[in-house]
C-alpha atoms as a PDB file:
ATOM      1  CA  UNK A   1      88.620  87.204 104.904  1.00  0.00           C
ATOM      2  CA  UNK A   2      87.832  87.210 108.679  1.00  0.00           C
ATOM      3  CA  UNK A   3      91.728  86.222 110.113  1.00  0.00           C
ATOM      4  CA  UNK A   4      93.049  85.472 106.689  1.00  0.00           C
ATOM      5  CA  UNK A   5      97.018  85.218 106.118  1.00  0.00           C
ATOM      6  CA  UNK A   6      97.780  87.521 103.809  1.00  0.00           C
ATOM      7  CA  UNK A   7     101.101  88.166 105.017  1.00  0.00           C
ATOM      8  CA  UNK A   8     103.912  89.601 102.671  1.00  0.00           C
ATOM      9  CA  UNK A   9     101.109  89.480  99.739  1.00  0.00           C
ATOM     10  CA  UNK A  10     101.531  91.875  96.994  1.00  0.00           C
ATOM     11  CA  UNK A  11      97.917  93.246  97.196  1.00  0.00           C
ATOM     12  CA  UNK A  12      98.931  96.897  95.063  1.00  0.00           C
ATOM     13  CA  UNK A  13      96.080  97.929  93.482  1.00  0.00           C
ATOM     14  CA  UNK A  14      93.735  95.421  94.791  1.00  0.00           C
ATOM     15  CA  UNK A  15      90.217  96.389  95.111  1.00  0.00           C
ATOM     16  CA  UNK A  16      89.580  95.513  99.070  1.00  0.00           C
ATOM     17  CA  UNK A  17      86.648  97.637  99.444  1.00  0.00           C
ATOM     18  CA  UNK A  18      84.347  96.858 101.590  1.00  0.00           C
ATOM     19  CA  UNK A  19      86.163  93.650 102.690  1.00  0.00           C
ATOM     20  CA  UNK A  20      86.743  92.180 106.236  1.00  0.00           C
ATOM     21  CA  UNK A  21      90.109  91.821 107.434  1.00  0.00           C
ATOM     22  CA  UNK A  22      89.142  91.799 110.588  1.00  0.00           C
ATOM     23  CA  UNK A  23      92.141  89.703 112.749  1.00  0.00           C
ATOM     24  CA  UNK A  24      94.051  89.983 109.387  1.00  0.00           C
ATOM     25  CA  UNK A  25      98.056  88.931 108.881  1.00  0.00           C
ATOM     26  CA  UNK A  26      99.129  91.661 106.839  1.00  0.00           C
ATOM     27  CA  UNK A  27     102.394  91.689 108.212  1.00  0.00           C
ATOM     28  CA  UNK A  28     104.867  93.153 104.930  1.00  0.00           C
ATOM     29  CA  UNK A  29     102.109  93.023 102.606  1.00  0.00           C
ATOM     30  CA  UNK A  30     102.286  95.497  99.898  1.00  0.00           C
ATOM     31  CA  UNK A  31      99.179  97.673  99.957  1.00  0.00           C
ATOM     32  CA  UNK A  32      99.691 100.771  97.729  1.00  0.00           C
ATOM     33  CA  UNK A  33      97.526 102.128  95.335  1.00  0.00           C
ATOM     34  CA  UNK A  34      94.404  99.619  97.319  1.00  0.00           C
ATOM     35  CA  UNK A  35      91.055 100.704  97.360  1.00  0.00           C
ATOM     36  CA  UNK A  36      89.912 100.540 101.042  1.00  0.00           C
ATOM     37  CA  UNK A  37      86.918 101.899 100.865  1.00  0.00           C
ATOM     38  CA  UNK A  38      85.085 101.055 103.465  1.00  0.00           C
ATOM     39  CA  UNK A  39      87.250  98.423 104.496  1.00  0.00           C
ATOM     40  CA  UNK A  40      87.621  96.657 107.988  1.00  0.00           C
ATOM     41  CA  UNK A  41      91.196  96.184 109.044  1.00  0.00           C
ATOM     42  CA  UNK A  42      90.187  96.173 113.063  1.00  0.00           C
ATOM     43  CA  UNK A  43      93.000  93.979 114.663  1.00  0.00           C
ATOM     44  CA  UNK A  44      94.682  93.673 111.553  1.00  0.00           C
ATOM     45  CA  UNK A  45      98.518  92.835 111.681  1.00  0.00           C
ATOM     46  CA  UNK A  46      99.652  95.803 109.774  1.00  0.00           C
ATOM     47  CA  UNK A  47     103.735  96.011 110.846  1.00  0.00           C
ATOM     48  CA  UNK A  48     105.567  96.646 107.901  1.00  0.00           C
ATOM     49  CA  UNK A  49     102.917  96.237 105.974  1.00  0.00           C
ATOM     50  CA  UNK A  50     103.201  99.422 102.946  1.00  0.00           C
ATOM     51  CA  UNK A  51     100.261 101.768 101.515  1.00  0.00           C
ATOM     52  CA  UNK A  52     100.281 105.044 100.155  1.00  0.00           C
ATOM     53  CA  UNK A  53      97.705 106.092  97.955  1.00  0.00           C
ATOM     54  CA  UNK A  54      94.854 104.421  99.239  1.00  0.00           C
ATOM     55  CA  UNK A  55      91.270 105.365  97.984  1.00  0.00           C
ATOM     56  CA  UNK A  56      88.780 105.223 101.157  1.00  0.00           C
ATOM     57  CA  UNK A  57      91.840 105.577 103.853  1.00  0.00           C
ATOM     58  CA  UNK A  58      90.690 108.394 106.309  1.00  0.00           C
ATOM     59  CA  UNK A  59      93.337 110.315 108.399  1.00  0.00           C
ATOM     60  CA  UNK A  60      92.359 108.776 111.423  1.00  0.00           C
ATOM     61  CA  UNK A  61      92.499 105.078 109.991  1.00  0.00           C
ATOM     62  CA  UNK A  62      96.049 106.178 108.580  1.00  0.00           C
ATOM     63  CA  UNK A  63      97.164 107.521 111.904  1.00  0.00           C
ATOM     64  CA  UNK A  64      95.782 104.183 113.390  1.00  0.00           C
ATOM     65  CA  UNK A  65      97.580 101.490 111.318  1.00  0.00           C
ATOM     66  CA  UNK A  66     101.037 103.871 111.745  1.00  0.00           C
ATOM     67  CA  UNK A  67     100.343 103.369 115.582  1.00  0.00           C
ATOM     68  CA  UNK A  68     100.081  99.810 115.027  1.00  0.00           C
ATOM     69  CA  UNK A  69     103.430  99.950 112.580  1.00  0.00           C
ATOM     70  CA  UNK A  70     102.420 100.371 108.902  1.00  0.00           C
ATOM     71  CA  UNK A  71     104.703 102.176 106.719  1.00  0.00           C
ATOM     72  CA  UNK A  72     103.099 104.913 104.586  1.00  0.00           C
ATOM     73  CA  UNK A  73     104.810 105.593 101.314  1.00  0.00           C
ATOM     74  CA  UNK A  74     105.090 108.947  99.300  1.00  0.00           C
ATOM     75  CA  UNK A  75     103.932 108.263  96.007  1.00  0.00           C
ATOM     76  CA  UNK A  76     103.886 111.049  93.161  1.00  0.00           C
ATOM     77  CA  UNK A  77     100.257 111.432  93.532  1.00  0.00           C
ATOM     78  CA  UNK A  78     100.482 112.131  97.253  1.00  0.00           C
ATOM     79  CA  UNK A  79     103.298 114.565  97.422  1.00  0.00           C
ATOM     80  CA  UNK A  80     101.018 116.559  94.435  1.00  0.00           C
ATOM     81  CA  UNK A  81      98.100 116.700  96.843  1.00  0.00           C
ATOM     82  CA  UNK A  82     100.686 117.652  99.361  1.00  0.00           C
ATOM     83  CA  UNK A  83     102.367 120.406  97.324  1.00  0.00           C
ATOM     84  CA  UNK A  84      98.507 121.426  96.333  1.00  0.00           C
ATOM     85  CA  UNK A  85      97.532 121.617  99.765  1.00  0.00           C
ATOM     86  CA  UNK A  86     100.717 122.905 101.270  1.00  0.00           C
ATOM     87  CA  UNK A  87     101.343 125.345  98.326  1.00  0.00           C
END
């Protein structure tokens, strides 16, 4: 999916691991719940583009596509690992 247009696509719950999406549109796609496991999103347009709850997202890669203008959503499942971790 090397420079695929996948822009505004509702891809919740998709199972994208270990998929290329290298030079990716993902511009306002809807990504929560995804599995990126092992997923390549290098160059990816990510602006606008929504996750939360992502199996296989690191905290650096999350920090990354914020920098590049993803929008992370809290889910109920995140704000209990929060509150776990917090807590």
């Amino acid at each position: 999916m090397v420079g695929a247009n996948l822009s505004g696509a509702n891809l919740t719950q998709a199972d994208l691991s270990e998929t290329s999406l290298i030079d990716a549109n993902l511009r306002d796609a809807n990504l929560i719940s995804a599995n990126l496991s092992a997923t390549n999103l290098i160059d990816a347009e990510v602006k606008n583009a929504r996750f939360g709850n992502n199996l296989g997202l690191s905290d650096q890669m999350r920090h990354n596509l914020i920098e590049r203008g993803a929008i992370f959503e809290e889910t109920p499942d995140t704000a209990q690992s929060r509150e776990r971790v917090e807590g």
